[in-house]
Protein backbone atom coordinates (compact mmCIF):
# COMPACT_ATOMS: atom_id res chain seq x y z
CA UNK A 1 58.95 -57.59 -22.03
CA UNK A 2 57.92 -57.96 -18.20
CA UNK A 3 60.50 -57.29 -15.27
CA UNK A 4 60.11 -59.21 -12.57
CA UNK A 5 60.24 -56.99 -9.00
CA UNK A 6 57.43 -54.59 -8.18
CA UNK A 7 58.00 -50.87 -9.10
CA UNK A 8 58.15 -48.18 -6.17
CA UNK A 9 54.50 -47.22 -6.68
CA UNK A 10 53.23 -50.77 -6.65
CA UNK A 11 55.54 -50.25 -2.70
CA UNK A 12 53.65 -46.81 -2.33
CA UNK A 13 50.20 -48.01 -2.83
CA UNK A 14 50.94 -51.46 -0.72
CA UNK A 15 52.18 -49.30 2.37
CA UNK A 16 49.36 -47.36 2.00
CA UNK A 17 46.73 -49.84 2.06
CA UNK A 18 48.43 -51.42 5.38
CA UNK A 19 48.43 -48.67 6.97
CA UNK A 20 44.94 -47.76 6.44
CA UNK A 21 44.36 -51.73 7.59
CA UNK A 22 46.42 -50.95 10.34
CA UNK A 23 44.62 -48.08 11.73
CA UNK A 24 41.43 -49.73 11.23
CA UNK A 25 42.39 -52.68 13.27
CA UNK A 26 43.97 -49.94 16.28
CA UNK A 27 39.92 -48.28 16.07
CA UNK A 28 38.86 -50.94 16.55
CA UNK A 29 41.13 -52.71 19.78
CA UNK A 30 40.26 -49.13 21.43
CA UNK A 31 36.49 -49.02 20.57
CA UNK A 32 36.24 -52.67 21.91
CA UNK A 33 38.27 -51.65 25.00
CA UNK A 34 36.17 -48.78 26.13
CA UNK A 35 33.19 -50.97 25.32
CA UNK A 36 34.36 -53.81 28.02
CA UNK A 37 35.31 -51.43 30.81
CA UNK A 38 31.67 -49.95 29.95
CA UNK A 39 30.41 -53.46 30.72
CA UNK A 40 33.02 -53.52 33.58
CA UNK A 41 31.48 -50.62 35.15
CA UNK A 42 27.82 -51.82 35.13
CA UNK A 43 28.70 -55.17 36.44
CA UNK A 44 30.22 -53.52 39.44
CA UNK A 45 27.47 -51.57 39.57
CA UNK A 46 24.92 -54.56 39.61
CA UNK A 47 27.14 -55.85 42.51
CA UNK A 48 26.68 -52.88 44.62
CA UNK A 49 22.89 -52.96 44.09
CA UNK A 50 22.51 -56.37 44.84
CA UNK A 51 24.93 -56.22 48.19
CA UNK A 52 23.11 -53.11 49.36
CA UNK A 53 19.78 -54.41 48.70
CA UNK A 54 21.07 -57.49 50.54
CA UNK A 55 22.11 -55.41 53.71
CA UNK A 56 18.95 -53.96 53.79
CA UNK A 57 16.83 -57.05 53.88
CA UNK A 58 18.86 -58.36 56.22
CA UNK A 59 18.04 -55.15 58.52
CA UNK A 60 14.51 -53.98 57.33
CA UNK A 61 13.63 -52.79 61.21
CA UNK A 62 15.67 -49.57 59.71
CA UNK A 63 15.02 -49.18 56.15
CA UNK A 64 14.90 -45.63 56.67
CA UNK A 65 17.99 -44.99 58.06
CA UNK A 66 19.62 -46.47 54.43
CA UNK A 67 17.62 -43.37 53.00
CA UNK A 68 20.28 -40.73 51.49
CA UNK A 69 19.75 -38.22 49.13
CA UNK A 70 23.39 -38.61 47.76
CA UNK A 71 25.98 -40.49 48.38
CA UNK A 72 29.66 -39.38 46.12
CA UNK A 73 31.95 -40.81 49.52
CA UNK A 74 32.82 -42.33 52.09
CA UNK A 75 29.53 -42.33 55.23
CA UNK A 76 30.70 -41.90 58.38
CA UNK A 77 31.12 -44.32 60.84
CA UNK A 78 28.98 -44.52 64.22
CA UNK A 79 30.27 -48.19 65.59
CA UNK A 80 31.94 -50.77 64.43
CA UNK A 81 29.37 -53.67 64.09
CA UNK A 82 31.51 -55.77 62.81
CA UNK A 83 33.62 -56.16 65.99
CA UNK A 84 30.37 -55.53 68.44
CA UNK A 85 27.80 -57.75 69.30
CA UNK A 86 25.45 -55.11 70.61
CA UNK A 87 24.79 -52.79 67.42
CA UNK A 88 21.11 -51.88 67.01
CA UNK A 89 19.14 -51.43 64.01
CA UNK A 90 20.24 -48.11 63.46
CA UNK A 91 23.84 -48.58 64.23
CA UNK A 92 24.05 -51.90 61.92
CA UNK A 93 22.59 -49.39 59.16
CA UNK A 94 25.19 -47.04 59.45
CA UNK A 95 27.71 -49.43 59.30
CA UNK A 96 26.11 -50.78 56.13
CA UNK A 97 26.53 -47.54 54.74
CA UNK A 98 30.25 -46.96 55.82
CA UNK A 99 31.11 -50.09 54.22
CA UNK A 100 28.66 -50.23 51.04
CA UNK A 101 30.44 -46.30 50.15
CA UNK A 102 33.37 -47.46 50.41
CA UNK A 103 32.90 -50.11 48.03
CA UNK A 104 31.58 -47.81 45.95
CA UNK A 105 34.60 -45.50 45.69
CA UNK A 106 36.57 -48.35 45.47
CA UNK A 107 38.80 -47.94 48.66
CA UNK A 108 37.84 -51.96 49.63
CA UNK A 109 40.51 -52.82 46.79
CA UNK A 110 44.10 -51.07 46.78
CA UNK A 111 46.90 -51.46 44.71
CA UNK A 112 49.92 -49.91 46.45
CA UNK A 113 48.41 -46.16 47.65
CA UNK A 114 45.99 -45.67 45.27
CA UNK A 115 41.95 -47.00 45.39
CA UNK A 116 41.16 -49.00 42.46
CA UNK A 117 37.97 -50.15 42.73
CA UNK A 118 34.77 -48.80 42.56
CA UNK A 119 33.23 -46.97 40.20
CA UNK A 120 34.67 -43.82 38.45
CA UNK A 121 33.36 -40.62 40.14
CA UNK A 122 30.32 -42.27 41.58
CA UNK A 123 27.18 -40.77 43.03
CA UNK A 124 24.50 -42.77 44.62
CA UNK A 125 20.82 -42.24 45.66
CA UNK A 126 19.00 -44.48 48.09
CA UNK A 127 14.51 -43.23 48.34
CA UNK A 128 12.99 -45.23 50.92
CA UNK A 129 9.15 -44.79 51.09
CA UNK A 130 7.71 -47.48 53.92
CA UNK A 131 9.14 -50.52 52.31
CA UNK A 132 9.61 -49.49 49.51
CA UNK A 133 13.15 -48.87 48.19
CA UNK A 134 14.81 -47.24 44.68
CA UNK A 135 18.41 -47.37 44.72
CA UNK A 136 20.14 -45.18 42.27
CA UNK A 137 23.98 -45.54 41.29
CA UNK A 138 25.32 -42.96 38.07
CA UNK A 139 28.99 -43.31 37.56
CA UNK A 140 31.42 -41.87 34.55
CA UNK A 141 31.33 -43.51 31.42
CA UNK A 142 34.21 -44.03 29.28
CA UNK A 143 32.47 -42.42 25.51
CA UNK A 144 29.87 -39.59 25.28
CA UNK A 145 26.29 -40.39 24.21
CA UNK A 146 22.74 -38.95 24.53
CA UNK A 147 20.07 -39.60 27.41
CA UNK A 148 17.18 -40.21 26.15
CA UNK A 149 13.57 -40.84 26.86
CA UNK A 150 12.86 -44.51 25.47
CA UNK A 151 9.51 -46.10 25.52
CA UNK A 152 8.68 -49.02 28.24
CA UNK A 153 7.68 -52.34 26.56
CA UNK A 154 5.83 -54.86 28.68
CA UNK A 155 7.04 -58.86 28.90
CA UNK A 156 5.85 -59.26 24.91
CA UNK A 157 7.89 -56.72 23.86
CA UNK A 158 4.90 -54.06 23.08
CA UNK A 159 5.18 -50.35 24.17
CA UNK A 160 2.70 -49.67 26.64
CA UNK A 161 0.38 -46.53 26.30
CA UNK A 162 -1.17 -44.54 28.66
CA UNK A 163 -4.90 -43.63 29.04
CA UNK A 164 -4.52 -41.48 26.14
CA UNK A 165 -2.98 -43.98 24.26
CA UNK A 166 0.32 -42.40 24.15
CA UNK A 167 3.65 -44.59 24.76
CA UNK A 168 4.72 -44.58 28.42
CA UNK A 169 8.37 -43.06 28.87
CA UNK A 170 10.86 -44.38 31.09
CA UNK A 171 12.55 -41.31 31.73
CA UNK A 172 16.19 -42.01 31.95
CA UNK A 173 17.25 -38.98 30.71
CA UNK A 174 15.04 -36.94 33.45
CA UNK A 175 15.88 -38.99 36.96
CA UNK A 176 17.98 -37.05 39.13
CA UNK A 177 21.21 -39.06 40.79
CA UNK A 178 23.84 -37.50 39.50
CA UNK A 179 22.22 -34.97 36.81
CA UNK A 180 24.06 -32.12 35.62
CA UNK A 181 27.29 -33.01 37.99
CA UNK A 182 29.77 -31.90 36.78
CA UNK A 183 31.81 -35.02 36.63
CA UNK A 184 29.40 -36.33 34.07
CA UNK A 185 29.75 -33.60 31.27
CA UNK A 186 32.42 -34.09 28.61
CA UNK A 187 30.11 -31.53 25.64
CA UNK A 188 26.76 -30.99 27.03
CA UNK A 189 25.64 -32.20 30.82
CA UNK A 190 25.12 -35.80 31.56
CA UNK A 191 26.51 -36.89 28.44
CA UNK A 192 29.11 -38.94 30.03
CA UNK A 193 26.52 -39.98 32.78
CA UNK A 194 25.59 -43.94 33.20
CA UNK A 195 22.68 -45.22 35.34
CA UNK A 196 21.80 -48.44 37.17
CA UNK A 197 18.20 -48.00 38.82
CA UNK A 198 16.79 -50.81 40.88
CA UNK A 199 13.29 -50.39 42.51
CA UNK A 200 12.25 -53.09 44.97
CA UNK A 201 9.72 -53.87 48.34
CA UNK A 202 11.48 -55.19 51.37
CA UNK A 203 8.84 -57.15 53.69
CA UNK A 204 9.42 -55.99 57.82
């Protein structure tokens, strides 16, 4: 004759599979939160780009004063353009660079003492060759994962090849802003490294 009621291993094996479900569904909230402050940190990094970029079009009778091979704080101040009316070239782009770093450390935004802005350990890279400009910004990512070499595809999607009809490497894994700090390594160097590399010509 049936009992009615559920025995204790029928309780056993029903804990057991909701807690399994459980911990599935807690993977997964943390995987999805390190994913979205991943995407957090490139946007902010797209931001910076595009407002430095900005402040040097708006001054390209100095493009080579924006040149630095490294930027991890705050640039020093010369003069305060912002409160003068009689900044040069030069001046205005060492203002630009006062304020752009400190944007990019994150000391623009504050909540109480501490910075909270910015990017997380950030290192930036500005190469100015005549007008032409490649801005560089590597930050700290949130997960490890390799740098690799990937192919380049042109506009349809197709890899192009060189003359010897090999595939043409972007070389990610090889550009130099930031390599082999030591803020980037969580196993092996760079690991932890993210990059945002614009490249762009600013007419005089």
């Amino acid at each position: 004759m049936k009992k009615n009621g559920f025995t204790l291993i029928e309780v056993l094996v029903a804990l057991i599979l909701v807690s399994v479900a459980f911990m599935g569904m807690t993977r997964l909230l943390f995987e999805s939160r390190k994913q979205i402050q991943e995407v957090q940190q490139r946007s902010v990094a797209l931001n910076l780009a595009n407002d430095l970029i900005g402040r040097m079009t708006a001054n390209p009778g100095a493009l080579e004063k924006y040149e630095k091979a490294e930027i991890k704080d705050i640039v020093s101040l010369t003069k305060n353009c912002q409160s003068s009316t009689d900044c040069n070239a030069d001046q205005m782009a060492a203002y630009d660079l006062n304020q752009w770093s400190r944007s990019l450390v994150g000391r623009t935004i504050k909540e109480g003492d501490n910075s909270v802005g910015g990017l997380v350990t950030p290192v930036a890279c500005i190469d100015v060759d005549g007008q032409d400009v490649t801005l560089s910004i590597a930050w700290r990512g949130k997960q490890a994962q390799k740098e690799t070499t990937e192919p380049v595809n042109d506009a349809d999607g197709n890899p192009v090849l060189d003359t010897d009809g090999n595939p043409v490497l972007d070389g990610r894994g090889t550009r130099p802003c930031g390599k082999d700090d030591a803020n980037f390594k969580q196993v092996v160097n760079n690991d932890l490294r993210r990059l945002l590399e614009v490249t762009t010509t600013i007419g005089s």
